[in-house]
Structures are given as structure tokens and as C-alpha cells.
C-alpha atoms as a PDB file:
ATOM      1  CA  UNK A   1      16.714 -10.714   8.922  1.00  0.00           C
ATOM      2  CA  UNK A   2      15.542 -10.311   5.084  1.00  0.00           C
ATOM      3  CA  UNK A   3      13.623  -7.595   4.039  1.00  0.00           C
ATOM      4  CA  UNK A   4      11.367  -6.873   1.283  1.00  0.00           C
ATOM      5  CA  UNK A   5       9.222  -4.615  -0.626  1.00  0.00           C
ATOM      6  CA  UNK A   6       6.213  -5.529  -2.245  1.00  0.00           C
ATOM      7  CA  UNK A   7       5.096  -1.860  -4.525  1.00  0.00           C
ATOM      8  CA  UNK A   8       1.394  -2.248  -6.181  1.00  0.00           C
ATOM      9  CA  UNK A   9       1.108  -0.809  -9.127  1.00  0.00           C
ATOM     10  CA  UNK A  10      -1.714  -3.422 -10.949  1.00  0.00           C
ATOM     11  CA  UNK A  11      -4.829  -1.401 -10.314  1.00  0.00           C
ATOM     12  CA  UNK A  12      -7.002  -0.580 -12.977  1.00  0.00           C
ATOM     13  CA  UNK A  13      -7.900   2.853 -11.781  1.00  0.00           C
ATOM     14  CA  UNK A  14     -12.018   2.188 -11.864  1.00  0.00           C
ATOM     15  CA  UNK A  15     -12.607   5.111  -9.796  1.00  0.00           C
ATOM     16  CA  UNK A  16     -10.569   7.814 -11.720  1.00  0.00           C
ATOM     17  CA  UNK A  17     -10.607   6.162 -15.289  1.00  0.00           C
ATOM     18  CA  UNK A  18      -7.581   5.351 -16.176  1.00  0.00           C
ATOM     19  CA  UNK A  19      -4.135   3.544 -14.520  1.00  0.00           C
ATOM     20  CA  UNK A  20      -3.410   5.959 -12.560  1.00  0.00           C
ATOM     21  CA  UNK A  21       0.006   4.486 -11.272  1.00  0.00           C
ATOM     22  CA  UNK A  22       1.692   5.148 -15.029  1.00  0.00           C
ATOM     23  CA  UNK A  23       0.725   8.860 -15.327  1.00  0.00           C
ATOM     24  CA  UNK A  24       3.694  10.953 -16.001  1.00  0.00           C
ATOM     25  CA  UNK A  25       3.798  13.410 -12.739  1.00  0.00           C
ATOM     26  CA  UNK A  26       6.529  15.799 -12.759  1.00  0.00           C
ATOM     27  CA  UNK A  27       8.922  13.953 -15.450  1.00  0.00           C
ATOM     28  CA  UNK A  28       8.170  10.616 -14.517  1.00  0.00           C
ATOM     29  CA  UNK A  29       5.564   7.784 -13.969  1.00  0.00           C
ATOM     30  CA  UNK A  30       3.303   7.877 -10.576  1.00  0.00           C
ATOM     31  CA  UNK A  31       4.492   4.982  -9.468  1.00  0.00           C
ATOM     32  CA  UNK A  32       8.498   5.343  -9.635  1.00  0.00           C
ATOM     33  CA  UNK A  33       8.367   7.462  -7.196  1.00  0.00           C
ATOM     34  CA  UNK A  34       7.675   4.602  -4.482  1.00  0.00           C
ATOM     35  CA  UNK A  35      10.072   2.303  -6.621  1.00  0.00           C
ATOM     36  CA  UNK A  36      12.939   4.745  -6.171  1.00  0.00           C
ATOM     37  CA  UNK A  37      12.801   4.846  -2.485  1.00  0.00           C
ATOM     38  CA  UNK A  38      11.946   0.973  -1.606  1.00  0.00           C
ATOM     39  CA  UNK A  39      15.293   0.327  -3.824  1.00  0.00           C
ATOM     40  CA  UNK A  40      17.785   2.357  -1.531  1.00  0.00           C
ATOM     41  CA  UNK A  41      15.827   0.640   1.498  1.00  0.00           C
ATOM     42  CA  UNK A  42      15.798  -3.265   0.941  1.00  0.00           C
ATOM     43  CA  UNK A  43      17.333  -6.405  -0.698  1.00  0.00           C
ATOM     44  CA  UNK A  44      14.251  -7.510  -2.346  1.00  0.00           C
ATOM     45  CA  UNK A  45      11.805  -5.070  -4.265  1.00  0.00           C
ATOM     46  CA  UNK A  46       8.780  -6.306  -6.108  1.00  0.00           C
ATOM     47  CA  UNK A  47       6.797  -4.435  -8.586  1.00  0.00           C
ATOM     48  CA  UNK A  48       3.567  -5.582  -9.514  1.00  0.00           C
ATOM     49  CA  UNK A  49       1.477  -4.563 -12.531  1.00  0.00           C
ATOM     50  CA  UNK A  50      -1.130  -5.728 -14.779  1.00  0.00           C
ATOM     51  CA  UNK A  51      -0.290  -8.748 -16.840  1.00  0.00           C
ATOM     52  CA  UNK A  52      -1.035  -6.962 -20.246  1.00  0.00           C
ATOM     53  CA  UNK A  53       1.830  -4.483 -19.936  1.00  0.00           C
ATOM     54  CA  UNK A  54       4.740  -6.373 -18.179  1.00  0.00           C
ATOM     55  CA  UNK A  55       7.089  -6.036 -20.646  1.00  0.00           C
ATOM     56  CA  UNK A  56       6.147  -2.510 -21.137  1.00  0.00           C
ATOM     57  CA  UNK A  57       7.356  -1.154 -17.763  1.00  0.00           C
ATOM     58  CA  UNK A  58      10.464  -0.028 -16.948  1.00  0.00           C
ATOM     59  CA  UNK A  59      11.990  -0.445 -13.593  1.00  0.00           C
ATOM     60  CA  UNK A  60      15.451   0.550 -11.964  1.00  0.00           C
ATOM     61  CA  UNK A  61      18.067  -2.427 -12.384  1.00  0.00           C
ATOM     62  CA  UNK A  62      17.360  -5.456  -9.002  1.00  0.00           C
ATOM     63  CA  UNK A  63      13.579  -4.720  -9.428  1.00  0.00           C
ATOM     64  CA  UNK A  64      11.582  -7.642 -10.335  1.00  0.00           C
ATOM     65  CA  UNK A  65       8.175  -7.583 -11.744  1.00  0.00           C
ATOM     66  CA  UNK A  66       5.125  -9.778 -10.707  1.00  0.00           C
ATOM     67  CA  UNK A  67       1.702 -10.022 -13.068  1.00  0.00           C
ATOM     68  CA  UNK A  68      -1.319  -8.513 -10.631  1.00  0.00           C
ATOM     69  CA  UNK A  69      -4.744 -10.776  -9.858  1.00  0.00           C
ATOM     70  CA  UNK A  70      -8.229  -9.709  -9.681  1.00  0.00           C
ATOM     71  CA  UNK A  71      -7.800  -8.045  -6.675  1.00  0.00           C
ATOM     72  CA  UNK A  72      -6.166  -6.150  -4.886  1.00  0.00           C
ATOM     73  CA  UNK A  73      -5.500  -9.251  -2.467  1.00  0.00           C
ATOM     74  CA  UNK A  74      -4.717 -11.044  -5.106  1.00  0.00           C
ATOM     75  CA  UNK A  75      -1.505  -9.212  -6.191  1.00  0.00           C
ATOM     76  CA  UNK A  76      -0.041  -9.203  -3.237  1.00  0.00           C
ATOM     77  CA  UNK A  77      -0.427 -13.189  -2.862  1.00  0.00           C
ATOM     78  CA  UNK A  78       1.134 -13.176  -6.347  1.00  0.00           C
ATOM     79  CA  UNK A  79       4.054 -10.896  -5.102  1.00  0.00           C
ATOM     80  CA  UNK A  80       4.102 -12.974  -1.675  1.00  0.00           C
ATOM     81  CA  UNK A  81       5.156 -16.292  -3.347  1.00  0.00           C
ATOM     82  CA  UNK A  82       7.817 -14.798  -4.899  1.00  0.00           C
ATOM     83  CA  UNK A  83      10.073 -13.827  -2.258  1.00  0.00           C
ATOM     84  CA  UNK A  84      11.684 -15.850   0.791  1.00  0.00           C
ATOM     85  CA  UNK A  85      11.924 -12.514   3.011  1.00  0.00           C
ATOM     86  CA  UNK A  86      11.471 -12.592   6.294  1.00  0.00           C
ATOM     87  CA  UNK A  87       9.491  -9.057   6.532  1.00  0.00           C
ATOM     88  CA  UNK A  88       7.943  -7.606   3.385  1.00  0.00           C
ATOM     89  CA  UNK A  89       6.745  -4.129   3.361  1.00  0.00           C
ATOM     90  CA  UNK A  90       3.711  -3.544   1.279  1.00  0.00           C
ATOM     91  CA  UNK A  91       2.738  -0.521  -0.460  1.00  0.00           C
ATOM     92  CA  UNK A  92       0.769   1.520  -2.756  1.00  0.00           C
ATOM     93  CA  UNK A  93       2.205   2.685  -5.678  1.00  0.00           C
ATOM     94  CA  UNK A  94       0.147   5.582  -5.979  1.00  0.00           C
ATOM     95  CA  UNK A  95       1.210   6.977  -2.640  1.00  0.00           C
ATOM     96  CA  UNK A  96       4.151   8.734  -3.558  1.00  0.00           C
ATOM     97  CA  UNK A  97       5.094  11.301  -0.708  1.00  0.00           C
ATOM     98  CA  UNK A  98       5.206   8.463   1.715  1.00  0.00           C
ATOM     99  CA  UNK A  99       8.904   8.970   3.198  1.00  0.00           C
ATOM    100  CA  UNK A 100      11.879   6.890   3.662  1.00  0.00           C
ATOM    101  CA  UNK A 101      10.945   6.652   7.916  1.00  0.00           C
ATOM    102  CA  UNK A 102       8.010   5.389   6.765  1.00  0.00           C
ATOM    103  CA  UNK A 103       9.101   2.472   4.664  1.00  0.00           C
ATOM    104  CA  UNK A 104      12.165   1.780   7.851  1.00  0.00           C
ATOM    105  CA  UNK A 105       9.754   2.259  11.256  1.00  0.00           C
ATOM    106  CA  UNK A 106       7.012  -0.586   9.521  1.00  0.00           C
ATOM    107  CA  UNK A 107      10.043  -3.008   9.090  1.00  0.00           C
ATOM    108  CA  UNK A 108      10.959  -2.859  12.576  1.00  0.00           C
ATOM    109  CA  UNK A 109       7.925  -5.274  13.899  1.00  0.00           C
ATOM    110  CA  UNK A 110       9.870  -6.140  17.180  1.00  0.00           C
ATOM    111  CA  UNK A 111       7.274  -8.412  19.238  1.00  0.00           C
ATOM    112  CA  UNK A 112       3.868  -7.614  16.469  1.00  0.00           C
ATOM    113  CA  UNK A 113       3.332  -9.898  13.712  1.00  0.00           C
ATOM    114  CA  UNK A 114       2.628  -6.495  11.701  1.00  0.00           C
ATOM    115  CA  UNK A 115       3.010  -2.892  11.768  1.00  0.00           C
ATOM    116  CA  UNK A 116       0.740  -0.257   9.877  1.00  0.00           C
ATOM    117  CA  UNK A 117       1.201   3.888   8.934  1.00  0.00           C
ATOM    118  CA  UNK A 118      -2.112   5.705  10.110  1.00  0.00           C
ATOM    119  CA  UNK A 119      -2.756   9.079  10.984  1.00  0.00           C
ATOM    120  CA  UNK A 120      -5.784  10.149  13.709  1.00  0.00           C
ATOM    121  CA  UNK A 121      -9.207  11.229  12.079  1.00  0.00           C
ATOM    122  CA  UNK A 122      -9.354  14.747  12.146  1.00  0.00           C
ATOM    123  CA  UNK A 123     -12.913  15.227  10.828  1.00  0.00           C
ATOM    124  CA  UNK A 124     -16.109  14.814  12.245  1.00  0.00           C
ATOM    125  CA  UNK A 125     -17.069  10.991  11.570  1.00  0.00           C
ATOM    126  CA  UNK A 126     -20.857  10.554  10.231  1.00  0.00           C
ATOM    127  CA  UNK A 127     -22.636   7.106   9.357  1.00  0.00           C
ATOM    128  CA  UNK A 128     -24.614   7.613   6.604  1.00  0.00           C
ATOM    129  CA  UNK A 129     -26.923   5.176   4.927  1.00  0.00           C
ATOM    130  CA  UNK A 130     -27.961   6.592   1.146  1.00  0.00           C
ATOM    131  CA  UNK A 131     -28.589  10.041   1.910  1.00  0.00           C
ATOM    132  CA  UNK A 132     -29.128  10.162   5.337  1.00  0.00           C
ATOM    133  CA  UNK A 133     -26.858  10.799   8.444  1.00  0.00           C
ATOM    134  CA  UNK A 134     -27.440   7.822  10.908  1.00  0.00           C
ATOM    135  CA  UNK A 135     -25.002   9.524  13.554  1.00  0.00           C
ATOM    136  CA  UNK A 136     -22.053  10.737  14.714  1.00  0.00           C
ATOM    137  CA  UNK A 137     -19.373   8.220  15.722  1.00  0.00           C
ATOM    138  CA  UNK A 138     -17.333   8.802  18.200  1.00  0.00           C
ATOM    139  CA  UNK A 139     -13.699   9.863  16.546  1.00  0.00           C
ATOM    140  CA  UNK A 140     -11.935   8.894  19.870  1.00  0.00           C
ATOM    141  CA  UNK A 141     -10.164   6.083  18.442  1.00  0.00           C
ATOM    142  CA  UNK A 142     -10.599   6.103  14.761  1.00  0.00           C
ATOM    143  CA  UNK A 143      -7.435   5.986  12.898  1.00  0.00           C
ATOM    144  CA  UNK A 144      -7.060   5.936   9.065  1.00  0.00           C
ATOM    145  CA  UNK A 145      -4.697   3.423   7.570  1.00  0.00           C
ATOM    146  CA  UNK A 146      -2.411   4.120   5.359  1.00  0.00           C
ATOM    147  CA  UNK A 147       0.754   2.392   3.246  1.00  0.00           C
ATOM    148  CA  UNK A 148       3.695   1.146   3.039  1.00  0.00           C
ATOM    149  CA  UNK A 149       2.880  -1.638   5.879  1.00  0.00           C
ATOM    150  CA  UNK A 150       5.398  -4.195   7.265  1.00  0.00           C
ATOM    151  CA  UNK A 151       4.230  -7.409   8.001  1.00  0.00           C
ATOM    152  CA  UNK A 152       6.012 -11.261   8.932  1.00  0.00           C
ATOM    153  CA  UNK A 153       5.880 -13.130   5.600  1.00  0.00           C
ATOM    154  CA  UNK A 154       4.999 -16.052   6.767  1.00  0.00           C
ATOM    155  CA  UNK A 155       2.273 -14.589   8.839  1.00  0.00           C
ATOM    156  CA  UNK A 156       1.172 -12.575   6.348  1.00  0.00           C
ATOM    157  CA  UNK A 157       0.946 -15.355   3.674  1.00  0.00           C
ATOM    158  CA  UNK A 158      -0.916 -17.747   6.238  1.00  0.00           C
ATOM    159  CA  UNK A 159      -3.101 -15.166   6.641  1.00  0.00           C
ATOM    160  CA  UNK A 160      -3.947 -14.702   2.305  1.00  0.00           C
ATOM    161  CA  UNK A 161      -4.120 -18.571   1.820  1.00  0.00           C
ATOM    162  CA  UNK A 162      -6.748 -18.572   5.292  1.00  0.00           C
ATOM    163  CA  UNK A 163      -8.770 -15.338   3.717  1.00  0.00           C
ATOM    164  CA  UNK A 164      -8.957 -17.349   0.073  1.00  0.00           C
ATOM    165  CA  UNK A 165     -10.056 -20.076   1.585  1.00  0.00           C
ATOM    166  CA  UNK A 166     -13.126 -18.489   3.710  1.00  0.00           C
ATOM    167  CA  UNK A 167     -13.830 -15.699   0.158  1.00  0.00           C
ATOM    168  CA  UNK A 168     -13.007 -12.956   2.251  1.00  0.00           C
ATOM    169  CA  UNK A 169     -11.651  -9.822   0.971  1.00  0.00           C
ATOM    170  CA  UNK A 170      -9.855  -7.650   3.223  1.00  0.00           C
ATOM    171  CA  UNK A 171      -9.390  -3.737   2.695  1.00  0.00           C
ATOM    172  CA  UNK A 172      -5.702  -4.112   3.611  1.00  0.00           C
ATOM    173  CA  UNK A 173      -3.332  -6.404   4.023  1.00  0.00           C
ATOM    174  CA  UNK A 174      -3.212  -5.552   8.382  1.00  0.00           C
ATOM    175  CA  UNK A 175      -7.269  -6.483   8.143  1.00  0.00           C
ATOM    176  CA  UNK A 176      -6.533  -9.540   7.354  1.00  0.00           C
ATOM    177  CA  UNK A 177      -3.844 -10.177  10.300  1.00  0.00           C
ATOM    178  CA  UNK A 178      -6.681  -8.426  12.646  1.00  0.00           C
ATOM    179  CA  UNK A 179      -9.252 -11.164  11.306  1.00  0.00           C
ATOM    180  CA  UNK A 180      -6.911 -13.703  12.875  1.00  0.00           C
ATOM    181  CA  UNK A 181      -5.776 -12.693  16.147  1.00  0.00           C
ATOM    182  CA  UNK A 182      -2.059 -11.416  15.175  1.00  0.00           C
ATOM    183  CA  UNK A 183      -1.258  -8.416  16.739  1.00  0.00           C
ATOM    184  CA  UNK A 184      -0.756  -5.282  14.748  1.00  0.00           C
ATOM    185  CA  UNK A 185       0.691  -2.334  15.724  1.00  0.00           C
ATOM    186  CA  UNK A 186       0.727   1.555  14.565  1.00  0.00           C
ATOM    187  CA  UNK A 187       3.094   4.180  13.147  1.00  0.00           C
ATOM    188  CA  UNK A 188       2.044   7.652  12.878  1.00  0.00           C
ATOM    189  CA  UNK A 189       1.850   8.999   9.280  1.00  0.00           C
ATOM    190  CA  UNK A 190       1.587  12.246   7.954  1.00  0.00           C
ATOM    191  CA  UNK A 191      -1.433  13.812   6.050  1.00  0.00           C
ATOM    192  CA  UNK A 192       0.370  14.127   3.301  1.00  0.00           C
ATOM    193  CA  UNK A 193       0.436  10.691   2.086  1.00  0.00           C
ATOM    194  CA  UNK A 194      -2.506  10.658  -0.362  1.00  0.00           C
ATOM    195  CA  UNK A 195      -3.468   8.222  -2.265  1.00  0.00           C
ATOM    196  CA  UNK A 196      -4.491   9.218  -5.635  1.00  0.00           C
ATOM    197  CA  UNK A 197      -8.283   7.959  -5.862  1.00  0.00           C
ATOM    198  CA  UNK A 198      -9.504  11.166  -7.741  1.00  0.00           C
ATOM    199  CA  UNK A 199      -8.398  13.786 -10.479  1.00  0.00           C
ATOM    200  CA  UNK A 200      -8.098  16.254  -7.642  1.00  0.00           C
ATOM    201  CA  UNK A 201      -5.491  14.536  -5.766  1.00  0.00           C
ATOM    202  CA  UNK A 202      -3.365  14.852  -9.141  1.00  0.00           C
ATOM    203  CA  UNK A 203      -3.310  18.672  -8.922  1.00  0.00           C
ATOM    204  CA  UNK A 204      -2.065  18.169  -5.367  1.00  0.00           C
ATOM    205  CA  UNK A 205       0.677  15.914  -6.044  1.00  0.00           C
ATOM    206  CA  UNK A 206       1.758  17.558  -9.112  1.00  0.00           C
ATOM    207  CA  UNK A 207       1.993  21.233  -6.495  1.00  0.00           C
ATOM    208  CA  UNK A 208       4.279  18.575  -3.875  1.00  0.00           C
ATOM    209  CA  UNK A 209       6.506  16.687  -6.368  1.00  0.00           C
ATOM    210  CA  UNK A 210       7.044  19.243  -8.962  1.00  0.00           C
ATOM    211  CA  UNK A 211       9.015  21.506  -6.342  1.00  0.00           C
ATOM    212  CA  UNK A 212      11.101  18.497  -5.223  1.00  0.00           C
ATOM    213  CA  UNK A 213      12.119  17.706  -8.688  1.00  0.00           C
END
């Protein structure tokens, strides 16, 4: 069975301000950190970035490179139709202390049509509408997703062109398997895989990485 790795790197950083994915952390660029581990893991690794700087991205030599969309969604559709795996892992590119397990335990789908890294809530969980708390939810069973993600292609990509289709944007790609009945399963991640959404979350990266360089 073919494998593949799909690494998103085409955001254009609206929250923070910049793209954050092509900061230089510790000696090299956010997102090469993802890169380096999806290439000792699988046959087919995808990079995708914004359209404006293709040619301005270097990758290690077997990585191809994919021009984003709009969306999020979008890029990986773009990515999607450019490989004939029969898995592809998705991930974010500016999730760089995701491990190596990671990347191999959502590959391994067995009898699911997709397999996500999440880790248990360990906060209090409040629904709030503008400045006001609504209530508590219960925490029981409230997971937070995470990446990489391993998915069947071809259930995967039936599940973009059926989301396109209908105008409905998913927050990840295993929301848009849930939408259509496929079953999904769960890996337990680690609380160390941030994703860089703010400047604070660069101080804690650069505290991780810059030890392991």
C-alpha cells in the first residue's frame, strides 16, 4: 500500500501577521521541520505553498511542490490530485514537534476510512457568546484535534469534491469524513504539538527546537 504526505505550508498567517511557516526558527524555516521527517517516512511528500513564492522555496531532493487555494480546503484538494497514494497523511506545517509515531500510527487506518492525533481537553470548557459565559460543557468527551492525520485517498478526495459541491468548509480534513458517515478513529497526541497561531507560541518553539538543534 502507497503512502503519502501532504505538508501545508500555503497559509497566509492572518492571525499572527505574517507567513508564519517560512520564519527562520533555530537555523532553519518553520516549516522544514515537518518536511524533514515526512521524507524519511513515505514515498510521496507534497509541499504546498502559496503560488507567489513557488520557485522561491527550497525543499529536500523527492519533494514536490503544489500552489495553495483560498483555503485551507482548498490546498489540500490541490495536493490531493496530485498523488495516486493509497493513504496520504496530512499535516500542518507549522506544527513542528509532532513526532515520527505520529506521522506512522495515522497511516495505519486498519478497518477506519481515517485516523486523527488528539489529545483530551484538560481545561475547563466554557460557551461563551460575546462576553458572556453561556455554560460549562461537559469536558467528558471533548478531544482537541490535532495534525498530521491519515486518511484513504480516495475517501478523502470523495469527501473534498462532495464538501465543494454543498460550499461547506470543514475545520479539518477528518470533519469532513465525519460529515459523511466514514468512520474516523483517534491517536493520542502529546501537548506539545502546537500549532503556531500567535507570537507567543514562537518563544515556545524556539525554547523546544533550539535545544534539539
Amino acid at each position: 500500500m502507497r503512502t503519502a504526505c501532504i505538508v501545508l505550508a500555503a497559509g497566509e498567517g492572518r492571525r499572527i501577521g505574517f507567513r508564519k511557516q517560512f520564519m527562520e526558527v533555530c537555523g532553519k524555516p518553520l516549516y522544514m521541520y515537518s518536511l524533514e521527517k515526512a521524507v524519511k517516512l513515505f514515498e510521496d511528500v507534497i509541499l504546498v505553498v502559496p503560488e507567489d513564492v513557488m520557485d522561491r522555496v527550497p525543499v529536500p531532493e523527492g519533494v514536490r511542490k503544489v500552489a495553495g487555494g483560498k483555503e485551507r480546503q482548498d490546498s489540500v484538494l490541490n495536493a490531493l490530485l496530485e498523488t495516486e497514494a493509497d493513504v496520504v497523511v496530512i499535516h500542518d506545517s507549522v506544527r513542528p514537534l509532532a513526532t515520527e509515531e505520529m506521522f506512522r500510527e495515522v497511516s495505519v487506518l486498519d478497518d477506519l476510512d481515517g485516523k486523527v492525533v488528539a489529545v483530551p481537553s484538560r481545561d475547563t470548557v466554557k460557551e461563551v457568546s460575546g462576553d458572556t459565559v453561556l455554560r460549562t460543557v461537559d469536558r467528558t468527551h471533548i478531544w482537541l484535534s490535532q495534525t498530521p492525520q491519515g486518511f484513504r485517498r480516495k475517501v478523502l478526495l470523495e469527501c473534498h469534491f462532495r464538501a465543494r459541491n454543498e460550499g461547506f468548509l470543514g475545520t479539518d480534513d477528518a470533519s469532513l469524513l465525519e460529515r459523511y458517515g466514514y468512520r474516523v478513529g483517534v491517536v493520542l497526541g502529546s501537548y506539545w504539538n502546537v500549532k503556531v497561531t500567535y507570537r507567543e507560541d514562537i518563544q515556545f518553539l524556539e525554547r523546544i527546537l533550539c535545544k534539539e538543534v
